[in-house]
N, C-alpha and C. Protein backbone atom coordinates (compact mmCIF):
# COMPACT_ATOMS: atom_id res chain seq x y z
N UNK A 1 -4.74 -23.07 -0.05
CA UNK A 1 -3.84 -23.44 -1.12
C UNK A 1 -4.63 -23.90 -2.34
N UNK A 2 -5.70 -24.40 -2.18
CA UNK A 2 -6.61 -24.92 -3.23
C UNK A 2 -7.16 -23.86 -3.66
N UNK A 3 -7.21 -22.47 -3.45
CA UNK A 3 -8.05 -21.70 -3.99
C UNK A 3 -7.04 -21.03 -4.51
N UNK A 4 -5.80 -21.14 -4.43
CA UNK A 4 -4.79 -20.20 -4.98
C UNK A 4 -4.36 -21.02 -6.42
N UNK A 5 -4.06 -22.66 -6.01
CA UNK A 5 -3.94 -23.37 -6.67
C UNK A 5 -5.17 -23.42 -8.25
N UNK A 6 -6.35 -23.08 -7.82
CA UNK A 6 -7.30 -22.93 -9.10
C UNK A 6 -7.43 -21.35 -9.11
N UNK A 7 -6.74 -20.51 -8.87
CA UNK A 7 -6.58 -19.29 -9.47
C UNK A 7 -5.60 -19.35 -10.52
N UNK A 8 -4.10 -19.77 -10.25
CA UNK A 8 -3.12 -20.03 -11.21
C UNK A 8 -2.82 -21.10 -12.29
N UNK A 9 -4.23 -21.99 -11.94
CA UNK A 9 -4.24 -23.20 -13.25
C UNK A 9 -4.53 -22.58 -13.93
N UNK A 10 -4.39 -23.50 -15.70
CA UNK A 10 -5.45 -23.01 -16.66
C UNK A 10 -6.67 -23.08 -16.48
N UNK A 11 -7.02 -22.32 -17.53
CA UNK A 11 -9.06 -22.89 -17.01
C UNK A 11 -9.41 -24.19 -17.55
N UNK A 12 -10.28 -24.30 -16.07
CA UNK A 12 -10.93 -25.89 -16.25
C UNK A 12 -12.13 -25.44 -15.46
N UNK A 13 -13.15 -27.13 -15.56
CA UNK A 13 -14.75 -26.64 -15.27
C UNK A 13 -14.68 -26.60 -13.84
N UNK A 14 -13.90 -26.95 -12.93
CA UNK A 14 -13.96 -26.32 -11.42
C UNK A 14 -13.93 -24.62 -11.30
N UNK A 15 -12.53 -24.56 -11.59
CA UNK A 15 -12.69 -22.84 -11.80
C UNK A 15 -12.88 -22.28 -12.59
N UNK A 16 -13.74 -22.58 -13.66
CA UNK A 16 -14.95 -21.92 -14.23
C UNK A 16 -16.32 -21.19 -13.46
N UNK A 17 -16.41 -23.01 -12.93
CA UNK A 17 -18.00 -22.46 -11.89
C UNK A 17 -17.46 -22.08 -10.76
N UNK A 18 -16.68 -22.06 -10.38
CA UNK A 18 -16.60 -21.23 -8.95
C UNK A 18 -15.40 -19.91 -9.05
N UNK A 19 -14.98 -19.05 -10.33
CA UNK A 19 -14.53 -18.50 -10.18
C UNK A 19 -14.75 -17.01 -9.65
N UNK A 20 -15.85 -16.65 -9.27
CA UNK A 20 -16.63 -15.87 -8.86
C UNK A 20 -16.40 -15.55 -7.17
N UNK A 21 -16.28 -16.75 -6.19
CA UNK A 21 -15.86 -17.35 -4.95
C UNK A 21 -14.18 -17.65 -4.99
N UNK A 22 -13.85 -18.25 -5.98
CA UNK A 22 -12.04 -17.92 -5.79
C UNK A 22 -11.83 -16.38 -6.10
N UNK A 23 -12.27 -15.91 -6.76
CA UNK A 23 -11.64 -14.47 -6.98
C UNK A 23 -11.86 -13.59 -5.64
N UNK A 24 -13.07 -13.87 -5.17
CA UNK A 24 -13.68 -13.05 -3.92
C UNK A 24 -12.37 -13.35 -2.71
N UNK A 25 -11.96 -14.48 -2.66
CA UNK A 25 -10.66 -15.13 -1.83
C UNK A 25 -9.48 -15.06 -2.23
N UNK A 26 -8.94 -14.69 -3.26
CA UNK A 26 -7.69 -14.78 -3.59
C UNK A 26 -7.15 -13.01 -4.09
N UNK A 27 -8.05 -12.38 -4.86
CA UNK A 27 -7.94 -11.24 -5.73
C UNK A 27 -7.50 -10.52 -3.99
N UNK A 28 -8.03 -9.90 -3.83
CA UNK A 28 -7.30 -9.06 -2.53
C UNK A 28 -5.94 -9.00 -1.57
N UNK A 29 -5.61 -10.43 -1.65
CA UNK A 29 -4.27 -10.59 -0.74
C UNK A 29 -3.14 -11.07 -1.84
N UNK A 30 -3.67 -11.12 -3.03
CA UNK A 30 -2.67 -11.74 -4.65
C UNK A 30 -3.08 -11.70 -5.48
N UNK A 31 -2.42 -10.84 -6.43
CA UNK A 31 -2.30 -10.23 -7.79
C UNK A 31 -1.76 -11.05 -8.61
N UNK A 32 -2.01 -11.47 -9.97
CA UNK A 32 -0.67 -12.07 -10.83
C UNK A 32 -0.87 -11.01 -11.68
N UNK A 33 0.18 -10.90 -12.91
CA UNK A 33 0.35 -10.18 -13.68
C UNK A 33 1.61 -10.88 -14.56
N UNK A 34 2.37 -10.61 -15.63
CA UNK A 34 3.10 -10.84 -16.25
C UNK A 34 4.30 -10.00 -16.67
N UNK A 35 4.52 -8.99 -15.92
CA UNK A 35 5.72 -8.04 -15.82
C UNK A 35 7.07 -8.71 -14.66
N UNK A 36 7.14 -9.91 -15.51
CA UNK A 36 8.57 -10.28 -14.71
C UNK A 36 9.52 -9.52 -15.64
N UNK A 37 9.49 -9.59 -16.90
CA UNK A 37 10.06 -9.44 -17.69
C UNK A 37 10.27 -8.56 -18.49
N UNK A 38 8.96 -7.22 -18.33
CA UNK A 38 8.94 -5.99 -18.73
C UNK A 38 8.30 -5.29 -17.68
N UNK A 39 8.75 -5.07 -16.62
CA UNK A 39 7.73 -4.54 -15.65
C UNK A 39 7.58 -3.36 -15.87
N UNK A 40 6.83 -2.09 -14.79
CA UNK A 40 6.53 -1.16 -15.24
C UNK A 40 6.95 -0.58 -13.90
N UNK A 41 8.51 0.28 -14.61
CA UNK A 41 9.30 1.12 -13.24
C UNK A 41 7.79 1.89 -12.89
N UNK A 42 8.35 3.00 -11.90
CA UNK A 42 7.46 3.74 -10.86
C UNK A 42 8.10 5.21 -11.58
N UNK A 43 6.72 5.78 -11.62
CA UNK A 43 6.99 7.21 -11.69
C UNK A 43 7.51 8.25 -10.90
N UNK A 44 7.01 7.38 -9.57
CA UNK A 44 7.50 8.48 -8.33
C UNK A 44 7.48 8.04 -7.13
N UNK A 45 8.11 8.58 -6.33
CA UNK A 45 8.51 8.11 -5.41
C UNK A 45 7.23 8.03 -3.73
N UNK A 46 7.00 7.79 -3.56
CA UNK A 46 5.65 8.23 -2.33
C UNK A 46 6.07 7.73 -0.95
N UNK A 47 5.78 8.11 -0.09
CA UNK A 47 6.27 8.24 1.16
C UNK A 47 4.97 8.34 1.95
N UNK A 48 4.73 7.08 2.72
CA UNK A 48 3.43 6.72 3.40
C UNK A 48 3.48 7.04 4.75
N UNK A 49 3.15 8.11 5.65
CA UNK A 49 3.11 7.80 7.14
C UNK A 49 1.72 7.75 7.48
N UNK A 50 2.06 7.59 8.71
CA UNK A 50 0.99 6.75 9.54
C UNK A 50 0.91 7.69 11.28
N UNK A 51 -0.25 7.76 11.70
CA UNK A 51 -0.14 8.31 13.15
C UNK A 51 -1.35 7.85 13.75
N UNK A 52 -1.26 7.67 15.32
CA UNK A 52 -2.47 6.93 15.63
C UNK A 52 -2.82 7.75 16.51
N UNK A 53 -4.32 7.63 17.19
CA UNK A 53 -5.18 7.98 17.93
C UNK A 53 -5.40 7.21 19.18
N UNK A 54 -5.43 7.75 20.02
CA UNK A 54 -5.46 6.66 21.33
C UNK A 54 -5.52 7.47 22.60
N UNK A 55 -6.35 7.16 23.48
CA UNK A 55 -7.05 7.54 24.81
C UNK A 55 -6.38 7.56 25.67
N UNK A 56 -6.29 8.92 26.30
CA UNK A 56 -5.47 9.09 27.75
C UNK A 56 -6.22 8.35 28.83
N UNK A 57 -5.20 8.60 29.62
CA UNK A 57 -6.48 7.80 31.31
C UNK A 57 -7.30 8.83 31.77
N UNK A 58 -7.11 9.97 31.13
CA UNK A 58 -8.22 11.17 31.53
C UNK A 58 -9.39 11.47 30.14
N UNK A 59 -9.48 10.12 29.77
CA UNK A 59 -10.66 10.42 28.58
C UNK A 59 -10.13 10.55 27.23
N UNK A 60 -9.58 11.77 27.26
CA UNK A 60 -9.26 12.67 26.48
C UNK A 60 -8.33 11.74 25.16
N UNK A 61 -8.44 12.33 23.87
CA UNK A 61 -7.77 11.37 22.63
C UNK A 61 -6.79 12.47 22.40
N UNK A 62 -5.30 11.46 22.23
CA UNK A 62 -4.25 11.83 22.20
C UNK A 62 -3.99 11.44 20.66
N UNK A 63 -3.12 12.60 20.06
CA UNK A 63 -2.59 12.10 18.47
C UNK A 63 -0.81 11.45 18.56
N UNK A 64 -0.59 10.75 17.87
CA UNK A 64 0.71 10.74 18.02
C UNK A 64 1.35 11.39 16.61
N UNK A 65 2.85 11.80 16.88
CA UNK A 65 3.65 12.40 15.89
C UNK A 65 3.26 11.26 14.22
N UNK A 66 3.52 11.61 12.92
CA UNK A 66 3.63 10.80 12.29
C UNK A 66 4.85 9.67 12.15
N UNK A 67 4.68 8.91 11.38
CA UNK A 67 5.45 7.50 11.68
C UNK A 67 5.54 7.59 10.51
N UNK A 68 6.77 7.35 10.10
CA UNK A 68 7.18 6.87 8.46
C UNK A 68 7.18 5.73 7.90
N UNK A 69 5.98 4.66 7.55
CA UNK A 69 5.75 3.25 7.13
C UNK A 69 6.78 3.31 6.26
N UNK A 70 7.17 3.89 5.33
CA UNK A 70 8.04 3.65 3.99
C UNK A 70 9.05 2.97 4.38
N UNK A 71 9.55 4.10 5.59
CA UNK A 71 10.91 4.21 5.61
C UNK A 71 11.43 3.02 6.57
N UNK A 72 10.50 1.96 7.00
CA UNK A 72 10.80 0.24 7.02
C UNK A 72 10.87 -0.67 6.27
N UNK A 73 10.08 0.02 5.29
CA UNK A 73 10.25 -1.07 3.93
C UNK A 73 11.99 -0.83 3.07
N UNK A 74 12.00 0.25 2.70
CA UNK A 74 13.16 0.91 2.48
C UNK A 74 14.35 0.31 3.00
N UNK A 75 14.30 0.06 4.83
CA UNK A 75 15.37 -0.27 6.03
C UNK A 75 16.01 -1.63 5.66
N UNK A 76 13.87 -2.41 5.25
CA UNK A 76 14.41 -3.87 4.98
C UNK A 76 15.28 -4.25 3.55
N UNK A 77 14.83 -3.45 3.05
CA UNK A 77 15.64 -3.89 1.39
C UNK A 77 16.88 -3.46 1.15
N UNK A 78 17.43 -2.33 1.99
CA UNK A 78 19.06 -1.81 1.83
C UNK A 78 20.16 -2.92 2.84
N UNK A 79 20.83 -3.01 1.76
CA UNK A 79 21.32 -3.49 2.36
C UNK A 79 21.69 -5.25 2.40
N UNK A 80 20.11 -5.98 2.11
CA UNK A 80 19.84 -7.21 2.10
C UNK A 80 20.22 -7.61 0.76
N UNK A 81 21.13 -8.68 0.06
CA UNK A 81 21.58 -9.19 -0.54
C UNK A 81 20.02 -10.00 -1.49
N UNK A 82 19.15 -10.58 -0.58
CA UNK A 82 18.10 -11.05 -0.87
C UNK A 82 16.84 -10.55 -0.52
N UNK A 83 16.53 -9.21 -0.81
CA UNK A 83 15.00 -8.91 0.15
C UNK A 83 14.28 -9.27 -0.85
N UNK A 84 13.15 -9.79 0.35
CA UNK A 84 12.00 -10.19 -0.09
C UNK A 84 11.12 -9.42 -0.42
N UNK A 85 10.48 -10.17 -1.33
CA UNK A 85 9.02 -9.26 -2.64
C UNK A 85 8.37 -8.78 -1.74
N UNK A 86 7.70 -9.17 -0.42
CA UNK A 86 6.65 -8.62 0.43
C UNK A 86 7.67 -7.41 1.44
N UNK A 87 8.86 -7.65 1.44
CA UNK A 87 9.19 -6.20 1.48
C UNK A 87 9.11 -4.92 1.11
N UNK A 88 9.70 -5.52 0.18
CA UNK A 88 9.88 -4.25 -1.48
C UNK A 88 8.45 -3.73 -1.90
N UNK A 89 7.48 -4.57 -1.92
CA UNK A 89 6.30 -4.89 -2.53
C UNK A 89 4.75 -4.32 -1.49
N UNK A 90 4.73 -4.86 -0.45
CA UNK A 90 3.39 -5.20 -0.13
C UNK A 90 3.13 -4.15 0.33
N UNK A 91 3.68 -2.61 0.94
CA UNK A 91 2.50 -1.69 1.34
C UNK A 91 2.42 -0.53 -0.19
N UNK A 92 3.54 -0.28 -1.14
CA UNK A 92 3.65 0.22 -2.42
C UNK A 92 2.06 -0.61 -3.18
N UNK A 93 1.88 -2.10 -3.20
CA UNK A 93 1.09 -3.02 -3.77
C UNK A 93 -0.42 -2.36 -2.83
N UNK A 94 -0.49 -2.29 -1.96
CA UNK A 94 -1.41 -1.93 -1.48
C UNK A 94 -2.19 -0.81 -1.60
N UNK A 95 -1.05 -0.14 -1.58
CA UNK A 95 -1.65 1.60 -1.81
C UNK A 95 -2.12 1.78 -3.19
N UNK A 96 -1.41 1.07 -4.21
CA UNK A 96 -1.73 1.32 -5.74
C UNK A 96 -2.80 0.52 -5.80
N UNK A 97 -3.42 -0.49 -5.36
CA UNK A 97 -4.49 -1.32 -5.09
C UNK A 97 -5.80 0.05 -4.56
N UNK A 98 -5.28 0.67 -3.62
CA UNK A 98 -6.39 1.42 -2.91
C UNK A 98 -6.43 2.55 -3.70
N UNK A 99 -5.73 3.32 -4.34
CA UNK A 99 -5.55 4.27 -5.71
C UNK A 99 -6.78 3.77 -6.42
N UNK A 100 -6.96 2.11 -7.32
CA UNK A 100 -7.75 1.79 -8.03
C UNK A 100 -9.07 1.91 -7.81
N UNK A 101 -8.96 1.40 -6.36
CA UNK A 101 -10.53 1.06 -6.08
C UNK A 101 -11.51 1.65 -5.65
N UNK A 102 -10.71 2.75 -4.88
CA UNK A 102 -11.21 4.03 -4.37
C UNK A 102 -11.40 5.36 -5.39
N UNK A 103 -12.49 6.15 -5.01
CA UNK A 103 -12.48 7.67 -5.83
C UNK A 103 -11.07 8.55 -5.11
N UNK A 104 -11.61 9.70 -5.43
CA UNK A 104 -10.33 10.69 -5.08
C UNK A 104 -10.85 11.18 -3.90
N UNK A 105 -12.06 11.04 -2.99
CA UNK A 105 -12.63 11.56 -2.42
C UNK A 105 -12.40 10.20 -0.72
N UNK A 106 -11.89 9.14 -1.11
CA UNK A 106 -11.31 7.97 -0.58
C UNK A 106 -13.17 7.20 0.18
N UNK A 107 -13.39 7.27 -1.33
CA UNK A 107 -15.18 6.68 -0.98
C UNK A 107 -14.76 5.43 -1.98
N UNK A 108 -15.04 4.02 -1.25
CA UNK A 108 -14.80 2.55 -2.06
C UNK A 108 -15.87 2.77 -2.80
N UNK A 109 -15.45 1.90 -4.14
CA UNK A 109 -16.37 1.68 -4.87
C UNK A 109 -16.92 0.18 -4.94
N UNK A 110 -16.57 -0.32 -4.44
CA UNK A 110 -17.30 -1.97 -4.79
C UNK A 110 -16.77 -2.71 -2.71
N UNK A 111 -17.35 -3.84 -2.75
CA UNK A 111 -16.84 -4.67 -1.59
C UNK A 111 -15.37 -4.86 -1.89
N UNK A 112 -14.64 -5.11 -2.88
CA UNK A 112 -13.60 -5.25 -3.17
C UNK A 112 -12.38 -4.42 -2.29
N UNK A 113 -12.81 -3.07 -3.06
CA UNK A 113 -12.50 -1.56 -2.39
C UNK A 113 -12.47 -1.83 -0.85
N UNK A 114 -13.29 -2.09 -0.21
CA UNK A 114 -13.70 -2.36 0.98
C UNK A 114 -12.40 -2.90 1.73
N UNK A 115 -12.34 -4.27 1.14
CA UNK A 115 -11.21 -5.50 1.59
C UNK A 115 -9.55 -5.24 1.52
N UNK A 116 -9.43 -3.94 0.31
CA UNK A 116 -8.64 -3.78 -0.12
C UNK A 116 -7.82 -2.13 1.21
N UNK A 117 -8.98 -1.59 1.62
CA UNK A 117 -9.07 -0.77 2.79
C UNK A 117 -8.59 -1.06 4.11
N UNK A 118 -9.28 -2.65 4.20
CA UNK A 118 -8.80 -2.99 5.46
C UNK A 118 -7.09 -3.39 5.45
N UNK A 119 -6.94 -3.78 4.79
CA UNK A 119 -5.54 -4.87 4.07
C UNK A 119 -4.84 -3.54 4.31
N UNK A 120 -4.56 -2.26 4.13
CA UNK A 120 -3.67 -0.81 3.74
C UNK A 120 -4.25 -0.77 5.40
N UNK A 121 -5.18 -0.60 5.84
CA UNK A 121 -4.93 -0.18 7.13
C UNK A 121 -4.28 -1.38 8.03
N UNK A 122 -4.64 -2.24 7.79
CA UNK A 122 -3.89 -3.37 8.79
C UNK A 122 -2.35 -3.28 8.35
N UNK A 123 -1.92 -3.21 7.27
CA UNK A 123 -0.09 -3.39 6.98
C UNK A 123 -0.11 -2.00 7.92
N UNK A 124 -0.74 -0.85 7.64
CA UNK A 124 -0.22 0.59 8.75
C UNK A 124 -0.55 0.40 9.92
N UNK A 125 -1.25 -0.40 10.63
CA UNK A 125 -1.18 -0.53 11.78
C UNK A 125 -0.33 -1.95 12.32
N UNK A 126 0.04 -2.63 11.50
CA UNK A 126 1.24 -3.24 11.94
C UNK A 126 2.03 -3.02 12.14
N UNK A 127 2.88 -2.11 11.13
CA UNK A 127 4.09 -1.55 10.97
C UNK A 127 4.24 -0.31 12.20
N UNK A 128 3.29 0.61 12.37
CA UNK A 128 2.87 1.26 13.87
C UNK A 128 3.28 0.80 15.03
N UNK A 129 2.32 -0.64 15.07
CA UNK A 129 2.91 -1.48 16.21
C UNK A 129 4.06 -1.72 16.70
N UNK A 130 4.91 -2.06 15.50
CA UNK A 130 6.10 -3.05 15.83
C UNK A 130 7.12 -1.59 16.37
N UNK A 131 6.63 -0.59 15.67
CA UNK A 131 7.46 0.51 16.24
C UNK A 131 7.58 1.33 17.00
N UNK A 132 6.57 1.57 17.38
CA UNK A 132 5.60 2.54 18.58
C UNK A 132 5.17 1.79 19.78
N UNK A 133 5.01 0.28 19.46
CA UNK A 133 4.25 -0.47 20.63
C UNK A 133 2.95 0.41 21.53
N UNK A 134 2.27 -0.49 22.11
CA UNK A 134 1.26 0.40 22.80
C UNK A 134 -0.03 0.32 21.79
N UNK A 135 -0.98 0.65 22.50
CA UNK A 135 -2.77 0.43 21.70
C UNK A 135 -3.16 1.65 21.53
N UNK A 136 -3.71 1.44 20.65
CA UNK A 136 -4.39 2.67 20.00
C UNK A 136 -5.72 2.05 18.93
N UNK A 137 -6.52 3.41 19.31
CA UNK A 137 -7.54 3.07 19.23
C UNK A 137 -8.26 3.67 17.08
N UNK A 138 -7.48 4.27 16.78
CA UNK A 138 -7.68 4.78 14.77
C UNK A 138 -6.19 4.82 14.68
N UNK A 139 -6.22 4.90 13.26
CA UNK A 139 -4.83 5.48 12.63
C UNK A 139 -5.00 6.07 11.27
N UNK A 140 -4.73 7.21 10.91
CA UNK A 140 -4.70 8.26 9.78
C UNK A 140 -3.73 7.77 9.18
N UNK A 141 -3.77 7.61 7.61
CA UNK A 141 -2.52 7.54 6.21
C UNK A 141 -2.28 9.14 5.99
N UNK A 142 -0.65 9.57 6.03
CA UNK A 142 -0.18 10.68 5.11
C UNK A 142 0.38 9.81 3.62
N UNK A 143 -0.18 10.24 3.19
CA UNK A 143 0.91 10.15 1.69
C UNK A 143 1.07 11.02 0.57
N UNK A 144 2.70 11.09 0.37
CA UNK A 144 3.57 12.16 0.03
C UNK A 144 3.85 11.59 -1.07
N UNK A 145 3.46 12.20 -2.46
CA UNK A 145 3.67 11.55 -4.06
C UNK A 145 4.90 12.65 -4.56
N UNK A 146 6.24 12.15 -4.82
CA UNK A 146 6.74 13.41 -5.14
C UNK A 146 7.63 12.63 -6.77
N UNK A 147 6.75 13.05 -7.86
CA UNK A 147 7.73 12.71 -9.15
C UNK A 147 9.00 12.71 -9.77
N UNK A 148 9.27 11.49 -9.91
CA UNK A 148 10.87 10.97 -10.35
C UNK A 148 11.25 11.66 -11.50
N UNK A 149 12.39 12.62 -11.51
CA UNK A 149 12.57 13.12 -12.70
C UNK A 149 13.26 12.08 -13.50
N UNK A 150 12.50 12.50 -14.76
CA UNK A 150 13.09 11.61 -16.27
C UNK A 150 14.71 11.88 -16.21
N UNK A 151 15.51 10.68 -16.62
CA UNK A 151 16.94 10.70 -16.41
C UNK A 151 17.56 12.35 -18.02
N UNK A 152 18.55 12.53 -17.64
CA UNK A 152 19.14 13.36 -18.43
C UNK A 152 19.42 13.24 -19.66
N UNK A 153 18.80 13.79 -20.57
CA UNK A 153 19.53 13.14 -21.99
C UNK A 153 21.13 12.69 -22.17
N UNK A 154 21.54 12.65 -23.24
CA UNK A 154 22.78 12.20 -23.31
C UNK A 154 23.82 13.01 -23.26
N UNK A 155 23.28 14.55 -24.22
CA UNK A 155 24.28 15.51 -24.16
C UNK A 155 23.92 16.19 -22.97
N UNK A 156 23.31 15.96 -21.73
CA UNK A 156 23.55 16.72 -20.43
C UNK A 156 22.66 17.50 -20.51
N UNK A 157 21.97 18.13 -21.08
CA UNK A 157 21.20 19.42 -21.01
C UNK A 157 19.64 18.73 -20.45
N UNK A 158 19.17 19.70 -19.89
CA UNK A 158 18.02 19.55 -19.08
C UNK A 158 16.84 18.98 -19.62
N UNK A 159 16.49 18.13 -19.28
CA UNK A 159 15.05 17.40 -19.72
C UNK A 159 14.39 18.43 -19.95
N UNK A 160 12.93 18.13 -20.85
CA UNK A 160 12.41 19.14 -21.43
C UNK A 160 10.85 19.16 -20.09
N UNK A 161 10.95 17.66 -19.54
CA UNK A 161 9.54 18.02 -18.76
C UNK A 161 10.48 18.30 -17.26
N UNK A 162 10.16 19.68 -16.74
CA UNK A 162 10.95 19.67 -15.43
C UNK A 162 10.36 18.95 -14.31
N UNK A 163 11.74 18.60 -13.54
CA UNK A 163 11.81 17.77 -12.42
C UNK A 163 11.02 18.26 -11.08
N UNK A 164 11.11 19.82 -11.24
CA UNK A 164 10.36 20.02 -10.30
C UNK A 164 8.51 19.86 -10.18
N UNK A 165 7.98 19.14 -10.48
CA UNK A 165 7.04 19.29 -10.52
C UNK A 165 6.53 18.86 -8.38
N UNK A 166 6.13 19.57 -7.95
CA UNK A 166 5.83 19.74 -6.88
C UNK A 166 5.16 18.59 -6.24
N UNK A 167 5.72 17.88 -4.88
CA UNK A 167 4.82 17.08 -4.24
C UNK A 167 3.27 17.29 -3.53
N UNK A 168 2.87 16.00 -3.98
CA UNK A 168 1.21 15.96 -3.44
C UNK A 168 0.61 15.48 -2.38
N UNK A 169 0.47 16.39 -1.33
CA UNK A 169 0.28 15.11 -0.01
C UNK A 169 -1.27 14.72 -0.10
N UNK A 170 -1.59 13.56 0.30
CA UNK A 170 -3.08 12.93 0.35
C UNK A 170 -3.11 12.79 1.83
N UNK A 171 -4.42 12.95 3.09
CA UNK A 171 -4.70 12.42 4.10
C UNK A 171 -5.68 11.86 3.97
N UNK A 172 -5.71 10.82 4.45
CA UNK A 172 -6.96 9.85 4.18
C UNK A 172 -7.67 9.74 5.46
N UNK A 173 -8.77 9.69 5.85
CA UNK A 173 -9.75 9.57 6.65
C UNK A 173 -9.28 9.01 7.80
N UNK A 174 -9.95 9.00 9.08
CA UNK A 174 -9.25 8.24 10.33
C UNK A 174 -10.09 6.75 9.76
N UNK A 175 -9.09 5.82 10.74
CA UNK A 175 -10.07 4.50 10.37
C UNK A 175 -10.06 4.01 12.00
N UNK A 176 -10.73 3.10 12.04
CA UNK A 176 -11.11 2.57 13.76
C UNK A 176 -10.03 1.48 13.76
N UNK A 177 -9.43 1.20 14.43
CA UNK A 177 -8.42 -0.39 14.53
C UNK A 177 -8.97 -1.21 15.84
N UNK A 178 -9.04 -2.43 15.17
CA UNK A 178 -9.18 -3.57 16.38
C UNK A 178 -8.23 -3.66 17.29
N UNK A 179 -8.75 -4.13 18.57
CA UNK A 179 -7.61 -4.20 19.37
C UNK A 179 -6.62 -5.54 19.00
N UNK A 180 -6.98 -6.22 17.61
CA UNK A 180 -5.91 -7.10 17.80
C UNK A 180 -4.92 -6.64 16.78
């Protein structure tokens, strides 16, 4: 709480000299920003699954079908009168986090990148868990980017940039998961 607490003060000479060590602790699991009030809608819509890897009793590595992470986040917010930000928020926050930090080639660029890797694979192997139950030993990201068409002008006639612009799937590398 003290390190979150001198992330969101003003600046003073504590987190001055140690902002180097709060950022290393706080920047990865919390973002601030100032879009309460003008935020910045989403261009498109993306659709994250998830499938894991895991060992038969005859050796042999078994894949499982994909798993639709989204479509829990989605489950939790319809519906709920009050859903919460880390609903709505935390694997969308994550992925656009791993967008930044990563090349296109899904090679980190800094330790940051790194932390920010584990954090996207641990929310997908949570969300795995709670639904699939059972251990497994990697788990592969699908993600499906498919662009929000611009709303209709006024007199009805067809936007000038078309809607169809075709979805992009990304697979991202296997990753190893702890057994916890």
């Amino acid at each position: 709480m003290i390190l979150v607490f001198l992330y969101v003060a003003p600046s003073n000479a504590i987190s001055k000299a140690y902002s180097q060590q709060i950022n290393a602790w706080v920047r990865p699991l919390f973002s601030q920003n100032w879009r309460l009030f003008a935020p910045d809608p989403q261009s498109v819509n993306r659709q994250i699954s998830a499938r894991v890897g895991y060992a038969a009793p005859n050796g042999t590595t078994n894949v499982s079908d994909w798993i639709d992470v989204s479509s829990m986040d989605d489950s939790a917010v319809k519906h709920n009168v009050f859903p919460s930000h880390t609903s709505q928020n935390m694997l969308r926050q994550a992925w656009n986090s791993y967008l930044k930090t990563h090349s296109s080639d899904d090679q980190p660029r800094s330790a940051r990148a790194l932390l920010i890797q584990q954090y996207l694979r641990n929310i997908a192997a949570d969300r795995v868990s709670a639904q699939r139950g059972g251990t497994f030993d990697s788990i592969q990201l699908r993600v499906t980017t498919l662009p929000i068409a611009p709303p209709r002008p006024a007199n009805g006639s067809r936007p000038a940039a078309a809607a169809s612009a075709p979805a992009v799937t990304r697979h991202l590398p296997w990753w190893k998961v702890d057994s916890q």
